[in-house]
C-alpha atoms as a PDB file:
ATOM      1  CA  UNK A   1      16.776   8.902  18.719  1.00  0.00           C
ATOM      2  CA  UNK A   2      20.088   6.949  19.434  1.00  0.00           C
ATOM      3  CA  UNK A   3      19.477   7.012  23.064  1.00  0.00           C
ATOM      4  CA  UNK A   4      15.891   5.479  22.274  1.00  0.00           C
ATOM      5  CA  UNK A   5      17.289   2.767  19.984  1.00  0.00           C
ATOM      6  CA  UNK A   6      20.436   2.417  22.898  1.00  0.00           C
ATOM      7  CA  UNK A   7      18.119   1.635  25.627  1.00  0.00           C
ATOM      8  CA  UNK A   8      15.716  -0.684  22.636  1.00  0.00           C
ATOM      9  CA  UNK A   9      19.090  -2.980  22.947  1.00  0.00           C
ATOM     10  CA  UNK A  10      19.456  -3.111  26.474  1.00  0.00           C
ATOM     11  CA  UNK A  11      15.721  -3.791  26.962  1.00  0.00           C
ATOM     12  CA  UNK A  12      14.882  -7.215  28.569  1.00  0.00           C
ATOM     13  CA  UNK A  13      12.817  -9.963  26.826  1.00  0.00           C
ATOM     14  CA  UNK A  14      11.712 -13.418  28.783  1.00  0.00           C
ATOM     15  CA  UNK A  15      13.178 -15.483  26.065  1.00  0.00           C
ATOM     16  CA  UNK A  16      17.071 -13.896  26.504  1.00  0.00           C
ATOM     17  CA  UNK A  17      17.412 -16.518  29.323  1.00  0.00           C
ATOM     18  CA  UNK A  18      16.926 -19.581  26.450  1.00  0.00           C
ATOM     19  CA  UNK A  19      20.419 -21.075  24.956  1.00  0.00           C
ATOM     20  CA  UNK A  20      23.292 -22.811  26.687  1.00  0.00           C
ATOM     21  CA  UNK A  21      25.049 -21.501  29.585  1.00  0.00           C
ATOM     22  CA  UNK A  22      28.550 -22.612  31.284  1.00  0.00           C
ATOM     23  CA  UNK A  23      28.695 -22.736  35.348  1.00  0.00           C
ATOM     24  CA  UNK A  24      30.680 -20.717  37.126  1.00  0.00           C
ATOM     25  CA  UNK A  25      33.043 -22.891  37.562  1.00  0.00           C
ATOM     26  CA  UNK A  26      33.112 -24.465  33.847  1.00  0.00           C
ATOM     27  CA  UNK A  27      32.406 -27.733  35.383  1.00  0.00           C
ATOM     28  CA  UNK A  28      28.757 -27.763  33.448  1.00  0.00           C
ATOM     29  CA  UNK A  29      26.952 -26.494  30.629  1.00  0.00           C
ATOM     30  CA  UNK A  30      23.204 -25.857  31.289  1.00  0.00           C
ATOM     31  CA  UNK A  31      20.510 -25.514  27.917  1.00  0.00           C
ATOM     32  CA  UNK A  32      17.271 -23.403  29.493  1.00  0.00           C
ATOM     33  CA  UNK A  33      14.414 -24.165  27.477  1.00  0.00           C
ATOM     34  CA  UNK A  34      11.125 -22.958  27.501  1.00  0.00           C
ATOM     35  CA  UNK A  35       7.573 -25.040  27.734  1.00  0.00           C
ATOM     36  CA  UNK A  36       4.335 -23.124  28.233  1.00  0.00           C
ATOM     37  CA  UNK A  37       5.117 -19.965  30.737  1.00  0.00           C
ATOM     38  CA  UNK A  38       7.771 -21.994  32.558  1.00  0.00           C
ATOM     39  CA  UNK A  39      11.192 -21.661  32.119  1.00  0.00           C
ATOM     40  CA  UNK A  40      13.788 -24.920  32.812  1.00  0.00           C
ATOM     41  CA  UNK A  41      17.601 -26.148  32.587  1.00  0.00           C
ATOM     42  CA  UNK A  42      18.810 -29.365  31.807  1.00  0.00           C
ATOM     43  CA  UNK A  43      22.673 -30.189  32.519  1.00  0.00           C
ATOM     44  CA  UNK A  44      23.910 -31.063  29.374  1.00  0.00           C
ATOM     45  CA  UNK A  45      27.468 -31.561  29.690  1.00  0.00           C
ATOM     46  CA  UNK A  46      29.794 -32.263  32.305  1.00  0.00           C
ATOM     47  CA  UNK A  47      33.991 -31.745  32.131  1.00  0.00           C
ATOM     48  CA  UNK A  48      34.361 -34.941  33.982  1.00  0.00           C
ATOM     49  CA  UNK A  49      31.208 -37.033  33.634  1.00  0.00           C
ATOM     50  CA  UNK A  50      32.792 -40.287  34.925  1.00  0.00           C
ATOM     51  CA  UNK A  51      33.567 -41.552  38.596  1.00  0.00           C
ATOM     52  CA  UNK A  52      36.819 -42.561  39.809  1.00  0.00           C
ATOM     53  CA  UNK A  53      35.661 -46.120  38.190  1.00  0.00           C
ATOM     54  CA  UNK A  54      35.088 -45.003  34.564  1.00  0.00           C
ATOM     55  CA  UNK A  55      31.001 -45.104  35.313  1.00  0.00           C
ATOM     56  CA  UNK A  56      28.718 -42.124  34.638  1.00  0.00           C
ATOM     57  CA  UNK A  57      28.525 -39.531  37.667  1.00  0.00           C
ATOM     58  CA  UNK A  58      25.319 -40.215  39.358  1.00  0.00           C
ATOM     59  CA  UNK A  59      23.047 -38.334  41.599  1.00  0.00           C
ATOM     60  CA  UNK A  60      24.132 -40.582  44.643  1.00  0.00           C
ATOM     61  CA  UNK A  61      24.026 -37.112  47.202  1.00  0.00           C
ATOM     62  CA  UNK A  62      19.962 -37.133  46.558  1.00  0.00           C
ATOM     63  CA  UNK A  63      17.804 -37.314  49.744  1.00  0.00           C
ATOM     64  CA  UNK A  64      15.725 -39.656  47.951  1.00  0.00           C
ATOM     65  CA  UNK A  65      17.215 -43.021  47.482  1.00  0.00           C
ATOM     66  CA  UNK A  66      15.096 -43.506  44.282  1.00  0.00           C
ATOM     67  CA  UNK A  67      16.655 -40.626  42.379  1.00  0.00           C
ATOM     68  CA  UNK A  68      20.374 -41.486  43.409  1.00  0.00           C
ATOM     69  CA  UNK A  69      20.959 -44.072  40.165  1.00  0.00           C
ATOM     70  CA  UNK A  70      19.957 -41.372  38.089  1.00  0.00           C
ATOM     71  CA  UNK A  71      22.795 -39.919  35.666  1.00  0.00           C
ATOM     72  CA  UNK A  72      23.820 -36.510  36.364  1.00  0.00           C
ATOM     73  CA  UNK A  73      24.380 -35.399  32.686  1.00  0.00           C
ATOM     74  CA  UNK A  74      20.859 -34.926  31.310  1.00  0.00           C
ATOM     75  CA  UNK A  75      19.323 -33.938  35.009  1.00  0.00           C
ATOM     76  CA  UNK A  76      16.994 -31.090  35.120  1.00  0.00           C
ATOM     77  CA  UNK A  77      18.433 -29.112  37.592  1.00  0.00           C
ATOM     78  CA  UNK A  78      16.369 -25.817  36.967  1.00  0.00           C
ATOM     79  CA  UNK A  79      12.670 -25.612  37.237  1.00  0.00           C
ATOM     80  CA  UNK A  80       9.514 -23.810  37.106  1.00  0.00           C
ATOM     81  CA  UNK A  81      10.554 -20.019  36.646  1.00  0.00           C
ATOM     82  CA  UNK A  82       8.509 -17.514  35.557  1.00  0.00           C
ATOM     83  CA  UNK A  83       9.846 -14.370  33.691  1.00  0.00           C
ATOM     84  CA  UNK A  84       8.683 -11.219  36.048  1.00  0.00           C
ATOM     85  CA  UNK A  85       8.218  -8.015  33.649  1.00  0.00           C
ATOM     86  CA  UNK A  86       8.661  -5.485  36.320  1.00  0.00           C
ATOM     87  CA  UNK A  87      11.758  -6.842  37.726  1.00  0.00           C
ATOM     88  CA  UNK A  88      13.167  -8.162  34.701  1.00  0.00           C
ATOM     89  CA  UNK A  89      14.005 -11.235  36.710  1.00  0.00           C
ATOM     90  CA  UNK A  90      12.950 -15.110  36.072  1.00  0.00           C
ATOM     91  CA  UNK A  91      11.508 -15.945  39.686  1.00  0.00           C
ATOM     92  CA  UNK A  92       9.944 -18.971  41.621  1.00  0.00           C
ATOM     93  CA  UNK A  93      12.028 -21.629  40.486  1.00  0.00           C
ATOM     94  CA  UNK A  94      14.529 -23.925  42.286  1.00  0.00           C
ATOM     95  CA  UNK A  95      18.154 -25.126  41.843  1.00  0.00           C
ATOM     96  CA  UNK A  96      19.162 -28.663  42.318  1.00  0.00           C
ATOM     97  CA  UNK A  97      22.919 -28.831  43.790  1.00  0.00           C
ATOM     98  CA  UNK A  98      23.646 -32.361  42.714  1.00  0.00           C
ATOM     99  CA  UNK A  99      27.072 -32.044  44.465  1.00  0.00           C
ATOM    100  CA  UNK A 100      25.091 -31.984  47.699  1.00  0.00           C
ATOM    101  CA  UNK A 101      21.925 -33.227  47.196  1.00  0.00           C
ATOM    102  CA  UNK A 102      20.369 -29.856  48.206  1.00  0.00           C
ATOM    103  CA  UNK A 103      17.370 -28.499  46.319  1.00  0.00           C
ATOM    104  CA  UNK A 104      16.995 -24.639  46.549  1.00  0.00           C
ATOM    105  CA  UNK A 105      14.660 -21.372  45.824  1.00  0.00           C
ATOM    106  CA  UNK A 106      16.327 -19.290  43.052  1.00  0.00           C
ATOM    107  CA  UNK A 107      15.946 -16.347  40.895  1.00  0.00           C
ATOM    108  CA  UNK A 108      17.829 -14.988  37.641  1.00  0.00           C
ATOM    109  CA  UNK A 109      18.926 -12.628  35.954  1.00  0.00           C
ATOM    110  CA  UNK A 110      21.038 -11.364  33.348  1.00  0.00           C
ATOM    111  CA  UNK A 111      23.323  -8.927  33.911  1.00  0.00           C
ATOM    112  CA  UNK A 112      24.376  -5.821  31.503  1.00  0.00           C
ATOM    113  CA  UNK A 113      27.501  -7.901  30.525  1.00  0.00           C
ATOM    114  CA  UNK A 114      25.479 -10.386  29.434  1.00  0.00           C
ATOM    115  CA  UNK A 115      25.800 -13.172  32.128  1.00  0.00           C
ATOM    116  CA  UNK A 116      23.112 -15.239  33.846  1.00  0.00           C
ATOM    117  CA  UNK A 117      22.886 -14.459  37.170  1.00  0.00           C
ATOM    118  CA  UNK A 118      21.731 -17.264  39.631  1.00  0.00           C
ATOM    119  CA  UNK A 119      20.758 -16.700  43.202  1.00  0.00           C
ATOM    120  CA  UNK A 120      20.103 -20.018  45.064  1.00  0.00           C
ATOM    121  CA  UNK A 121      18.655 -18.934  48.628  1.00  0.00           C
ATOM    122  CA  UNK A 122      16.643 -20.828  51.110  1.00  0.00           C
ATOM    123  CA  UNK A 123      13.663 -19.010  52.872  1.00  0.00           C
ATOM    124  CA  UNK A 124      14.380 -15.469  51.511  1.00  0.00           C
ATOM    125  CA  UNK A 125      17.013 -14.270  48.856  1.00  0.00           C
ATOM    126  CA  UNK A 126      18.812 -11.785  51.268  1.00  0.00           C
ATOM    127  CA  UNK A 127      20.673 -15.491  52.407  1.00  0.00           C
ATOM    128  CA  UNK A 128      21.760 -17.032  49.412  1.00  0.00           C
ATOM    129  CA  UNK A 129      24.664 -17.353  46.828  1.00  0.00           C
ATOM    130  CA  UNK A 130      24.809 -16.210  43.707  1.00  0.00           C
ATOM    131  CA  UNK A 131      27.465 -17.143  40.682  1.00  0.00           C
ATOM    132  CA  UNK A 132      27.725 -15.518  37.401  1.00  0.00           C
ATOM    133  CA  UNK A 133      27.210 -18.289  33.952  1.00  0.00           C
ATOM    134  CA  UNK A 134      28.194 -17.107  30.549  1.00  0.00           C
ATOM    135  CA  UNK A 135      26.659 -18.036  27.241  1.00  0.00           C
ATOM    136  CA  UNK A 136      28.598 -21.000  26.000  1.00  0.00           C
ATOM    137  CA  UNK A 137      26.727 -20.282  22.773  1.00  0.00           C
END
């Protein structure tokens, strides 16, 4: 029975991803919501949100010049997963990199620790990065 209600905790639901999470490198804190099936991440604080000249950081690394006025805090920079039951992963979304501009394929997962696991990867996932978050919650 304990090892029943033991594994009842460590079972997976598609709404653990939801809450706030802190990058990496603690630059950023990231709130995942939820709307319909689809899972998203806004960037909701940054340690430094101003430029050198005491203005909001912009998205001024965007390939399209329309988007690079665009504040950085408040930018949805996750989008479009879907929580996979057999894997226990949230797959076919993308990351936006608004250090570089770059928009990538990602998956997630959270790990037995409890972290959120990001894999950015263009093409397939065996070529990617992946960084740890941890609940800022």
């Amino acid at each position: 029975m304990c090892m029943f209600l033991g594994f009842m905790c460590l079972a997976q639901k598609s709404d653990d991803i939801l809450g706030t999470w802190l990058n990496a490198s603690g630059e950023g804190k990231i709130k995942i919501f939820k709307s319909g099936e689809y899972y998203y991440g806004n960037l909701i604080w940054l340690k430094n949100p101003l430029n050198d000249k005491g203005q909001p950081k912009v998205d001024d690394k965007n390939p399209d010049a329309s988007k690079r006025s665009r504040k950085i805090q408040g930018l949805l920079i996750l989008t479009g997963f879907t929580y996979d039951t057999k894997s226990k992963h949230w797959d076919n979304g993308q990351i936006y990199d608004p250090k570089s501009g770059k928009l990538y394929s990602c998956k997630m997962s959270i790990s037995s620790e409890g972290k959120l696991n990001i894999r950015g990867f263009i093409g397939i996932s065996l070529i990617g990065r992946t960084e740890s978050w941890t609940r800022a919650e």
